[in-house]
C-alpha atoms as a PDB file:
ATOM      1  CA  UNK A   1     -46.924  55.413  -9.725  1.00  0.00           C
ATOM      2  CA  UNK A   2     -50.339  54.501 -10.856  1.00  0.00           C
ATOM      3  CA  UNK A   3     -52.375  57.657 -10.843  1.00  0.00           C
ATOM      4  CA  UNK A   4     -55.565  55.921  -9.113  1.00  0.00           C
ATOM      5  CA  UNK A   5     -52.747  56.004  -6.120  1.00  0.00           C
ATOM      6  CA  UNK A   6     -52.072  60.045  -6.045  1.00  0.00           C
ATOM      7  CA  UNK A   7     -53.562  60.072  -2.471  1.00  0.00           C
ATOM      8  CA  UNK A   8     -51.565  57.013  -1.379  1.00  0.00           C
ATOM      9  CA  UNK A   9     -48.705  59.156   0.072  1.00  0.00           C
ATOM     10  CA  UNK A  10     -51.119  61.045   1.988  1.00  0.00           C
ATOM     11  CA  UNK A  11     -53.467  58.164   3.690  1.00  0.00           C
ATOM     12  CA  UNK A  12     -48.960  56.695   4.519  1.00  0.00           C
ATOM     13  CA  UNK A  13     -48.452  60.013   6.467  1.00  0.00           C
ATOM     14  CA  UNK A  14     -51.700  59.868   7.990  1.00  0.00           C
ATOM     15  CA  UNK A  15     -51.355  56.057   8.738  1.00  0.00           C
ATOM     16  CA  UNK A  16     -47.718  56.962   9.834  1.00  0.00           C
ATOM     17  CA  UNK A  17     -49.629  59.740  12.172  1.00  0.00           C
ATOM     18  CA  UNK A  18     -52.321  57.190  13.533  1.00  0.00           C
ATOM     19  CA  UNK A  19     -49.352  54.902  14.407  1.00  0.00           C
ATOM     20  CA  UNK A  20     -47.698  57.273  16.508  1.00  0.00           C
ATOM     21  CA  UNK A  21     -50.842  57.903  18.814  1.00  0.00           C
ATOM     22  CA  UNK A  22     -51.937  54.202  18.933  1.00  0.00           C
ATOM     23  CA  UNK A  23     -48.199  53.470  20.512  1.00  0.00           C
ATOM     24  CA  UNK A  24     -47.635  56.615  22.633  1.00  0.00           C
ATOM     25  CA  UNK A  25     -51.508  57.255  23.819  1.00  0.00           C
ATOM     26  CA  UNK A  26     -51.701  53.960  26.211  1.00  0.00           C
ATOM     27  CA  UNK A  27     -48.386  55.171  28.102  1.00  0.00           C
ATOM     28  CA  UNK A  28     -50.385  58.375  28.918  1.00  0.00           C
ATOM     29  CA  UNK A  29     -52.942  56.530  30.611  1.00  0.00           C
ATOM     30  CA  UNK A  30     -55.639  57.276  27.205  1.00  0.00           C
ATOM     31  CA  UNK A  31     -57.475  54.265  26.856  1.00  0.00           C
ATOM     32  CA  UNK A  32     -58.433  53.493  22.964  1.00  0.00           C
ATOM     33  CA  UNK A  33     -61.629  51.872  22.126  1.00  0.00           C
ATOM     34  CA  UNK A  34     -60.624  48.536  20.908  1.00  0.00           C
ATOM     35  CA  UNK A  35     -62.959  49.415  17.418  1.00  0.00           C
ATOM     36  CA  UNK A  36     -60.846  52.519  16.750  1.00  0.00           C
ATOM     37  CA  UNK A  37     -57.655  49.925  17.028  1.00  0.00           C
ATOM     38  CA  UNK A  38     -59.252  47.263  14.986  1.00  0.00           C
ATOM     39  CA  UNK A  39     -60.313  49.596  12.073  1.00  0.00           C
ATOM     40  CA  UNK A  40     -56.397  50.879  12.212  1.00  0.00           C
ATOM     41  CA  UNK A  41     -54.864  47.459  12.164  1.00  0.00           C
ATOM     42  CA  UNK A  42     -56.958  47.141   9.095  1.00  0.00           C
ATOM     43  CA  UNK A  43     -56.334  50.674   7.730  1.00  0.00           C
ATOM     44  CA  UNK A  44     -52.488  49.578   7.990  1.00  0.00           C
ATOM     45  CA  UNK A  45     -53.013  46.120   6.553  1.00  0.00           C
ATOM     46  CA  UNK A  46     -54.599  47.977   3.473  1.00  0.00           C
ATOM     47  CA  UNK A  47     -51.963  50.592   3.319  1.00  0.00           C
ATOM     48  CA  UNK A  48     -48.788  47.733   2.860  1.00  0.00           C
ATOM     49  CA  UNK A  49     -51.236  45.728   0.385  1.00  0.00           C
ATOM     50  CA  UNK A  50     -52.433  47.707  -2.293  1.00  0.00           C
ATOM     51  CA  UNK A  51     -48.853  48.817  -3.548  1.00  0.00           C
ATOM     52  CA  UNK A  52     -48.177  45.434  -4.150  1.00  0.00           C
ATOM     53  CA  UNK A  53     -51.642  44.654  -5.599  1.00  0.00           C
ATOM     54  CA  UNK A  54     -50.908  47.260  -7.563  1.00  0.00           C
ATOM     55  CA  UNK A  55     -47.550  46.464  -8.669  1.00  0.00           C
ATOM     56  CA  UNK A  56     -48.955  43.166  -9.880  1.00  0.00           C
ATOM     57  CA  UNK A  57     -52.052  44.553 -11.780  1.00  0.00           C
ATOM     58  CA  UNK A  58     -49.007  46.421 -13.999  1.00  0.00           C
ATOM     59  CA  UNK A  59     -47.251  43.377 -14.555  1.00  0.00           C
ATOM     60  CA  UNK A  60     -49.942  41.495 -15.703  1.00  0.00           C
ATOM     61  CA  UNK A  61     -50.780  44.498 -18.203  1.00  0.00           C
ATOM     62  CA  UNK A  62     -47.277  44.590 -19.472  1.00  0.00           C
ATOM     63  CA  UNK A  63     -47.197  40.752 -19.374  1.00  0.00           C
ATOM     64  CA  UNK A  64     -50.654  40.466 -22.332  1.00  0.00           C
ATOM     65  CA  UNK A  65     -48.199  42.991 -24.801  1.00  0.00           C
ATOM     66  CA  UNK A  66     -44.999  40.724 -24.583  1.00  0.00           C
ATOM     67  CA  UNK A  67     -46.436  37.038 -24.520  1.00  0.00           C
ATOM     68  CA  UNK A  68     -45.425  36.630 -28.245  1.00  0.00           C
ATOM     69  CA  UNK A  69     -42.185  37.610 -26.925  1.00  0.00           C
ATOM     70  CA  UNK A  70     -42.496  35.270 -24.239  1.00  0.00           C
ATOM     71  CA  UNK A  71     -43.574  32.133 -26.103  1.00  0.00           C
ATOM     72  CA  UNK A  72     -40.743  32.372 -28.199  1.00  0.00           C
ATOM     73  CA  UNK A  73     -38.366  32.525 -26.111  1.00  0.00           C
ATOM     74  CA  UNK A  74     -40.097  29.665 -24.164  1.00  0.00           C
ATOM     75  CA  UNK A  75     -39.921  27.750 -27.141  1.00  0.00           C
ATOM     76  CA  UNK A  76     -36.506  28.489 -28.125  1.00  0.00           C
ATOM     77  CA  UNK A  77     -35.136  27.588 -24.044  1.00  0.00           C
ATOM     78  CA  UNK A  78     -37.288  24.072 -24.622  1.00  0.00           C
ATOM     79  CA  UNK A  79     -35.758  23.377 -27.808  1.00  0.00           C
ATOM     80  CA  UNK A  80     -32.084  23.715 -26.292  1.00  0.00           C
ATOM     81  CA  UNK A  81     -33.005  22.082 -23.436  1.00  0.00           C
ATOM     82  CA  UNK A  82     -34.212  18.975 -25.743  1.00  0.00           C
ATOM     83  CA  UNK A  83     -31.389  18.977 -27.585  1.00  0.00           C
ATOM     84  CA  UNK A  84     -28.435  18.681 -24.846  1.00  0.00           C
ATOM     85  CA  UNK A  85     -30.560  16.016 -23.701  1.00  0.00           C
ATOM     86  CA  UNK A  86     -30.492  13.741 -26.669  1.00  0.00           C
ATOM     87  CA  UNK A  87     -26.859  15.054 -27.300  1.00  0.00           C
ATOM     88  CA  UNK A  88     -25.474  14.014 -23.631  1.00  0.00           C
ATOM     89  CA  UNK A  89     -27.528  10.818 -23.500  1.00  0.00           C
ATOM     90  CA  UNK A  90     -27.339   9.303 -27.351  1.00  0.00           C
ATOM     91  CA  UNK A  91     -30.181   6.766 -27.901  1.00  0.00           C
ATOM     92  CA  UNK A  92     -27.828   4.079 -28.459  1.00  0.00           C
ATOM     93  CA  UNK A  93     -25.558   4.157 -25.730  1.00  0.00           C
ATOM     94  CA  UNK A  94     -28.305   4.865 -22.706  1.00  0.00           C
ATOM     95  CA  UNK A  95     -31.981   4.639 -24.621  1.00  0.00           C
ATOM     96  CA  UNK A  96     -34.780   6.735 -22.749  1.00  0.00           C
ATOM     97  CA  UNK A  97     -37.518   8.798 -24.425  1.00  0.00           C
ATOM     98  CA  UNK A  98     -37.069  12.037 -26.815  1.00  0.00           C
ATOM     99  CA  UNK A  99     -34.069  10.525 -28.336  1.00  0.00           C
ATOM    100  CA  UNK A 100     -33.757   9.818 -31.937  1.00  0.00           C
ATOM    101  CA  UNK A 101     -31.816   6.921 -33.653  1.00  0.00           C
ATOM    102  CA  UNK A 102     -28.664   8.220 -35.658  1.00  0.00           C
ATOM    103  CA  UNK A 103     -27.111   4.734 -36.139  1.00  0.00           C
ATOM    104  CA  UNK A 104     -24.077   6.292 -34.108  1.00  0.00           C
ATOM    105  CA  UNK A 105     -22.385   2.961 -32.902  1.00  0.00           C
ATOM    106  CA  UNK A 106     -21.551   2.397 -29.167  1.00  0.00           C
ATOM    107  CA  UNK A 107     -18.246   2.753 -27.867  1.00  0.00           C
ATOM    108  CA  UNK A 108     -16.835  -1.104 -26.925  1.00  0.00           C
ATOM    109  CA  UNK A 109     -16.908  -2.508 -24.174  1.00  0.00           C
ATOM    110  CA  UNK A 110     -13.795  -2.080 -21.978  1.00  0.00           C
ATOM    111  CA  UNK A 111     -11.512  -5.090 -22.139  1.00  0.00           C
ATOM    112  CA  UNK A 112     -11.690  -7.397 -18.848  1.00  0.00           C
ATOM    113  CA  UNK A 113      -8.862  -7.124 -16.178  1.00  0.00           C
ATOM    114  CA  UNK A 114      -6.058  -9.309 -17.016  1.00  0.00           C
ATOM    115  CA  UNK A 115      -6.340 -12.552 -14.616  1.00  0.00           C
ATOM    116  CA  UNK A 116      -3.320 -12.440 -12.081  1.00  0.00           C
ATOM    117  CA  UNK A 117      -0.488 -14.981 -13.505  1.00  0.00           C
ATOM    118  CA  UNK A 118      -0.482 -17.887 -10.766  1.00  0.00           C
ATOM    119  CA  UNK A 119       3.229 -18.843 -10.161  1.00  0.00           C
ATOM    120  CA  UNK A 120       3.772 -21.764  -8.790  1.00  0.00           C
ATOM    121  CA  UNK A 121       5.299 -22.225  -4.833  1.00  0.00           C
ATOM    122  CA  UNK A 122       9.031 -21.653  -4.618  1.00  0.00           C
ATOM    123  CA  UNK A 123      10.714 -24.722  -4.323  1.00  0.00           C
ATOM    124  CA  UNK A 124      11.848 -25.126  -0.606  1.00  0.00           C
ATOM    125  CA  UNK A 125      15.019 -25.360  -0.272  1.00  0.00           C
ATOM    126  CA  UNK A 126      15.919 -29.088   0.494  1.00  0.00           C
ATOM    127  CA  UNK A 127      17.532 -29.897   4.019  1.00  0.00           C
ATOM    128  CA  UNK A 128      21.346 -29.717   4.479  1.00  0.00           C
ATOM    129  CA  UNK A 129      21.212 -33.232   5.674  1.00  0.00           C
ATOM    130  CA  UNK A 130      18.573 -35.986   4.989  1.00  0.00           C
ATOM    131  CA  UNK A 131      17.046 -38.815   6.937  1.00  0.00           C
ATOM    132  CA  UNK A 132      18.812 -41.319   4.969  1.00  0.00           C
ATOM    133  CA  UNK A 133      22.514 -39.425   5.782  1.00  0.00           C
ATOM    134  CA  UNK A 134      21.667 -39.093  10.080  1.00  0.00           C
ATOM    135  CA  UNK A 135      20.687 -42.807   9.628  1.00  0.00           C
ATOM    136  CA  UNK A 136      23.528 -44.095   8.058  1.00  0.00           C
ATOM    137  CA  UNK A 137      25.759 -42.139  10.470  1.00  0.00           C
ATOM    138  CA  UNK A 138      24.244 -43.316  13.429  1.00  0.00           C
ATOM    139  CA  UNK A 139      24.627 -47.009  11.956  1.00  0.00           C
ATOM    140  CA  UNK A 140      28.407 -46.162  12.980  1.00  0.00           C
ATOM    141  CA  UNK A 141      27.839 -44.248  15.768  1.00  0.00           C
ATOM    142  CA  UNK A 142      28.239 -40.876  15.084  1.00  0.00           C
ATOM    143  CA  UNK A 143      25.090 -38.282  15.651  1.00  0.00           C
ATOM    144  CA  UNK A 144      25.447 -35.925  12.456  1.00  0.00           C
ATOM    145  CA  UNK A 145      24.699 -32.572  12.973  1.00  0.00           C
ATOM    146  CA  UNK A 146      21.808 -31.080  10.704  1.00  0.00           C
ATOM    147  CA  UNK A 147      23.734 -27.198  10.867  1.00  0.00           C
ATOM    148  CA  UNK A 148      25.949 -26.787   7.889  1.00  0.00           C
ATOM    149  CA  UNK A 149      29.533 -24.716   8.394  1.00  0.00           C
ATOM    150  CA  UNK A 150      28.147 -21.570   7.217  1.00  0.00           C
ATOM    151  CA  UNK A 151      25.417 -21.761   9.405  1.00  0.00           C
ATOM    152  CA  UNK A 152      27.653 -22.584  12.831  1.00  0.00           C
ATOM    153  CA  UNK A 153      29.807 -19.415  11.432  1.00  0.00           C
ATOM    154  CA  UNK A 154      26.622 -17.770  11.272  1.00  0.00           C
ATOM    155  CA  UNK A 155      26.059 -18.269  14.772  1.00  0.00           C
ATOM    156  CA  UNK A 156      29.988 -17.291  15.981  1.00  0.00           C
ATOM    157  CA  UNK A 157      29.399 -14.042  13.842  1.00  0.00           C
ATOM    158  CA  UNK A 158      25.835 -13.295  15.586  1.00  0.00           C
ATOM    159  CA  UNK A 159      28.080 -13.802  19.045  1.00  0.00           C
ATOM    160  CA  UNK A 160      26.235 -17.406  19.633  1.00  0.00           C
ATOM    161  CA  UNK A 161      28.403 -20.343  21.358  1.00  0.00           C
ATOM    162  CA  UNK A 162      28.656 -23.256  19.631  1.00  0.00           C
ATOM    163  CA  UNK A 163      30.657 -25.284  22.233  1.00  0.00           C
ATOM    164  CA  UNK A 164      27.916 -27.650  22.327  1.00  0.00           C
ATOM    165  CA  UNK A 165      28.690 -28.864  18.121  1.00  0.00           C
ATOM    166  CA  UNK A 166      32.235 -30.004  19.142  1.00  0.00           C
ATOM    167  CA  UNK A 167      32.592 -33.242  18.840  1.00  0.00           C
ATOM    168  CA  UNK A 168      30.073 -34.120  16.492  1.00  0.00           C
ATOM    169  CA  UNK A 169      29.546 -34.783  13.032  1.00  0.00           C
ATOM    170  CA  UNK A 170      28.917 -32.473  10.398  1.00  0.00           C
ATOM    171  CA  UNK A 171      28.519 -33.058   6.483  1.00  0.00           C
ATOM    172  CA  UNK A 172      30.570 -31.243   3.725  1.00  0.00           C
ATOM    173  CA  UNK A 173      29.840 -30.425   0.429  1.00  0.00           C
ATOM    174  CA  UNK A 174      31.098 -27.909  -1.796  1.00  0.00           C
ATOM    175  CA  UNK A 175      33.051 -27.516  -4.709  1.00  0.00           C
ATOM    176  CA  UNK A 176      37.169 -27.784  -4.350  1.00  0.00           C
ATOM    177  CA  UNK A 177      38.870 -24.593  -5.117  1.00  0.00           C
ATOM    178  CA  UNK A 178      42.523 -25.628  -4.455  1.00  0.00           C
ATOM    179  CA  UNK A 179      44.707 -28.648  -4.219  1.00  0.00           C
ATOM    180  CA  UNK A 180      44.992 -29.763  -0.737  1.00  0.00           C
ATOM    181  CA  UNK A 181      48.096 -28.807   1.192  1.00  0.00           C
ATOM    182  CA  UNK A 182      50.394 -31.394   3.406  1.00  0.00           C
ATOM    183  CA  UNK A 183      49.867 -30.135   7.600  1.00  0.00           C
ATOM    184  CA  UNK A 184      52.156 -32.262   9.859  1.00  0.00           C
ATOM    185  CA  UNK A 185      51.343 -31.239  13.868  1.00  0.00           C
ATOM    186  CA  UNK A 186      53.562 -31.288  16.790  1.00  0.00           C
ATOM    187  CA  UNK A 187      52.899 -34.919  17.554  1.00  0.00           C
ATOM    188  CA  UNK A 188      54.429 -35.698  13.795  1.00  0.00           C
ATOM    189  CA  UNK A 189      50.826 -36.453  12.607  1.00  0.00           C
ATOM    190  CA  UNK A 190      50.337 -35.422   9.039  1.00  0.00           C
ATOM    191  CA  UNK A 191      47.408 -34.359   7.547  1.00  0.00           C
ATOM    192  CA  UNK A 192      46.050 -33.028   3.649  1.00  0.00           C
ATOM    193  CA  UNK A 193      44.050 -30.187   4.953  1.00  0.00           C
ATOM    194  CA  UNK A 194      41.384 -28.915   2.602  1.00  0.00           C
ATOM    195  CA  UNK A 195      41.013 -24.994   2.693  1.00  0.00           C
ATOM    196  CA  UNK A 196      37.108 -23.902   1.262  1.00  0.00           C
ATOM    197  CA  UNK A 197      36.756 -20.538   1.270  1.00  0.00           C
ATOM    198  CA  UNK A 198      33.119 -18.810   1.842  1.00  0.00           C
ATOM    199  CA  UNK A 199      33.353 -15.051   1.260  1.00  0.00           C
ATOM    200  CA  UNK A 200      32.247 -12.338   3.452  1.00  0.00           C
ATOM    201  CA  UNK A 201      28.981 -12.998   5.300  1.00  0.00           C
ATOM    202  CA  UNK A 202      29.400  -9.196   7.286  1.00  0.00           C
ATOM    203  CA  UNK A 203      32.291  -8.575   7.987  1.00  0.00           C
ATOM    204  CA  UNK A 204      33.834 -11.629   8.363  1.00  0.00           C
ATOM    205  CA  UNK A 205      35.503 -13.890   5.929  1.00  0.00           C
ATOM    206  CA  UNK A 206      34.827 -17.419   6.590  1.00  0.00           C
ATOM    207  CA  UNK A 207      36.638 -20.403   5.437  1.00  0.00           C
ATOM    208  CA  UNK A 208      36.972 -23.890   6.404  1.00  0.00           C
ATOM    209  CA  UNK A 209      40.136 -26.138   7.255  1.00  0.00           C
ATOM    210  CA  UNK A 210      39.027 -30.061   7.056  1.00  0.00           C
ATOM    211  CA  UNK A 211      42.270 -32.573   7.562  1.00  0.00           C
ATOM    212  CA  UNK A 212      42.149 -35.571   6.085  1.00  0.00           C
ATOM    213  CA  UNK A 213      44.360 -38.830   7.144  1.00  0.00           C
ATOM    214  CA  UNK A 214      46.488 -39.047   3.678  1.00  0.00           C
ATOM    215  CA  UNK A 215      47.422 -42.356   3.787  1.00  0.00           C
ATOM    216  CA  UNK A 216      43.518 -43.110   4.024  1.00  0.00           C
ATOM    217  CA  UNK A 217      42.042 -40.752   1.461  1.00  0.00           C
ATOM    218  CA  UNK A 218      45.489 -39.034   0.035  1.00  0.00           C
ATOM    219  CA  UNK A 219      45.419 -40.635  -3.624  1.00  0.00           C
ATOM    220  CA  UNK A 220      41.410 -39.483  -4.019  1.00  0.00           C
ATOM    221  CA  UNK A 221      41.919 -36.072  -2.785  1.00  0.00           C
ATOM    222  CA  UNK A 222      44.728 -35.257  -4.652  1.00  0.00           C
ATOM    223  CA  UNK A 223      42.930 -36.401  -7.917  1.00  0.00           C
ATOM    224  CA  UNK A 224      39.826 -34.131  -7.327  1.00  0.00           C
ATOM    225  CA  UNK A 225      40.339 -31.128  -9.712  1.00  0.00           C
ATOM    226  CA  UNK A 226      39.067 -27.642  -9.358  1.00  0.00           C
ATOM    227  CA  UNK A 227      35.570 -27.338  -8.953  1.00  0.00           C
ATOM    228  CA  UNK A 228      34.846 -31.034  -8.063  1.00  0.00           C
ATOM    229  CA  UNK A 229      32.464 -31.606  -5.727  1.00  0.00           C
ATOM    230  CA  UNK A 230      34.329 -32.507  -2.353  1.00  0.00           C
ATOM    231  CA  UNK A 231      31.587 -34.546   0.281  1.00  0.00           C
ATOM    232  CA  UNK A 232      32.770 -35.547   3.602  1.00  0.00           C
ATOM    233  CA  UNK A 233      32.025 -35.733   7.108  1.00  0.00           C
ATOM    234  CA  UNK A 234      34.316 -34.668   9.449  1.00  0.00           C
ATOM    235  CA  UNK A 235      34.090 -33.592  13.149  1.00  0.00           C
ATOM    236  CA  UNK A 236      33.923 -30.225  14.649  1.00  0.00           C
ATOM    237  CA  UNK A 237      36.658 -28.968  16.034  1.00  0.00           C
ATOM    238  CA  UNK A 238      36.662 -25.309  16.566  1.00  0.00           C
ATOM    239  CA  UNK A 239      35.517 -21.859  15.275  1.00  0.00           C
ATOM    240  CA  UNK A 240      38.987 -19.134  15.420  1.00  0.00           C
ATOM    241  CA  UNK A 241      37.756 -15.416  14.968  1.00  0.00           C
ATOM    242  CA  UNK A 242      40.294 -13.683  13.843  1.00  0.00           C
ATOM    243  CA  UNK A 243      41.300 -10.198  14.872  1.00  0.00           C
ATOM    244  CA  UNK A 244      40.239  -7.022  12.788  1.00  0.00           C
ATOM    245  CA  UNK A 245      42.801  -6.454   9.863  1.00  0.00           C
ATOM    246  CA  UNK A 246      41.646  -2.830   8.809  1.00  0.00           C
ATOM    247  CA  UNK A 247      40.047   0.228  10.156  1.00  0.00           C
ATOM    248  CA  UNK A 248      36.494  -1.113   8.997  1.00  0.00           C
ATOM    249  CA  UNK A 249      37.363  -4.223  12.086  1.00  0.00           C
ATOM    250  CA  UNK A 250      37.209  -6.638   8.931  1.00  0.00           C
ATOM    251  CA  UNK A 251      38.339 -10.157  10.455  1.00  0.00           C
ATOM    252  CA  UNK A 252      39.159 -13.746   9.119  1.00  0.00           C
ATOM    253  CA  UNK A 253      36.804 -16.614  10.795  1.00  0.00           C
ATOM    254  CA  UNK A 254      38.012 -20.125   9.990  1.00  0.00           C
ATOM    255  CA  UNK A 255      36.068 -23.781  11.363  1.00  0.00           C
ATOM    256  CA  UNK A 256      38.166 -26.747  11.624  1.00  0.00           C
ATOM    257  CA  UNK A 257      37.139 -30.093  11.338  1.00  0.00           C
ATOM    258  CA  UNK A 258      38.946 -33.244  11.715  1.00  0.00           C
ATOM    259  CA  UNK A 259      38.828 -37.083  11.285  1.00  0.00           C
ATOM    260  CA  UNK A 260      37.052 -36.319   7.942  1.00  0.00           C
ATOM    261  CA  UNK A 261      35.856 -39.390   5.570  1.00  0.00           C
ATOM    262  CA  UNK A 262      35.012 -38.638   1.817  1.00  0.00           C
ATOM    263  CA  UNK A 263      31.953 -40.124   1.222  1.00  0.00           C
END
């Protein structure tokens, strides 16, 4: 402690003292003469003060010995500081001030997004039957259904009733998988029936059973060979679902048409 302040701890127990009877002295009825409180609130002002005042003078003493000490270390923080700015920020990639020109080249540019390849509209898939085909059938007085035979087996297998279709018209065209095969019906009527066979759509596996009058269309059937393309209308008979024929209730669903005429 500074030795101008060997009496401070002294005038702190004294101030401590005059503390003491400035709080307790009003609750014994002892009035104090506002002076003698003003000078005290002074006194005690004075007393928390002058250690720091103090404190500061010695700092400011010590502080006149070390500023060579302290400039250089100023100067040595500024000169970091200086240099992690023109490191982190190079003059030729962001500019600014304090920077100095190395010739260090810029990284490039980065390459534009690739444009999004435009592909062109899927092709819709053309109607089962066209204008031109529900015309010509109505020239003879048939109304030609626009539903192909996978679609009205579509509709048995999603449990839909196609009662309405029977009767009418429909248009076949797929590719012949197997020679036709003679039919001949109760009445003695024979008929080439033409067996086209789907696949599985579910669990079902569709075909279709078209009879044609042989004496009308016999010769040309007969001559179509695997994998010609066999294009008739005939008219809708029936859809049979067939009964489960495994433990997974796998079934057989087979349309018939009739009256069919190659086109």
């Amino acid at each position: 402690m500074d030795d101008h302040l060997h009496w401070f701890p002294r005038i702190q127990f004294s101030g401590t003292g005059l503390t003491l009877v400035s709080t307790l002295a009003p609750t014994l009825g002892v009035e104090i003469p506002y002076a003698f409180r003003a000078g005290g609130a002074a006194l005690g002002v004075l007393m928390i003060a002058w250690p720091l005042f103090s404190y500061l003078g010695q700092l400011l003493r010590s502080a006149r010995s070390m500023l060579p000490n302290i400039i250089v270390a100023v100067s040595i923080g500024a000169a970091l500081m200086v240099w992690n700015y023109w490191y982190s920020s190079n003059y030729l990639r962001n500019g600014g001030i304090w920077h100095v020109k190395l010739g260090i080249a810029p990284p490039p540019p980065p390459a534009p997004p690739a444009s999004p390849v435009q592909l062109p509209p899927p092709t819709p898939k053309p109607p089962w039957v066209t204008t031109e085909e529900i015309d010509q059938q109505k020239k003879l007085g048939r109304t030609l259904s626009i539903y192909s035979p996978q679609e009205l087996l579509a509709m048995v297998a999603n449990d839909e009733n196609v009662d309405v279709f029977k009767g009418r018209w429909i248009k076949l065209d797929y590719p012949v998988e197997r020679v036709p095969v003679s039919f001949t019906t109760q009445e003695k009527k024979e008929y080439y029936v033409v067996v086209i066979n789907f696949g599985f759509v579910g669990l079902a596996r569709d075909s279709l059973d078209a009879l044609f009058d042989p004496k009308k269309y016999g010769d040309r059937l007969v001559n179509l060979r695997k994998g010609d393309q066999l294009k008739a209308v005939c008219q809708f008979l029936q859809i049979d679902r067939g009964k489960p024929f495994n433990t997974y209730n796998m079934r057989d669903d087979a349309l018939f048409v009739s009256n069919c005429e190659l086109l």
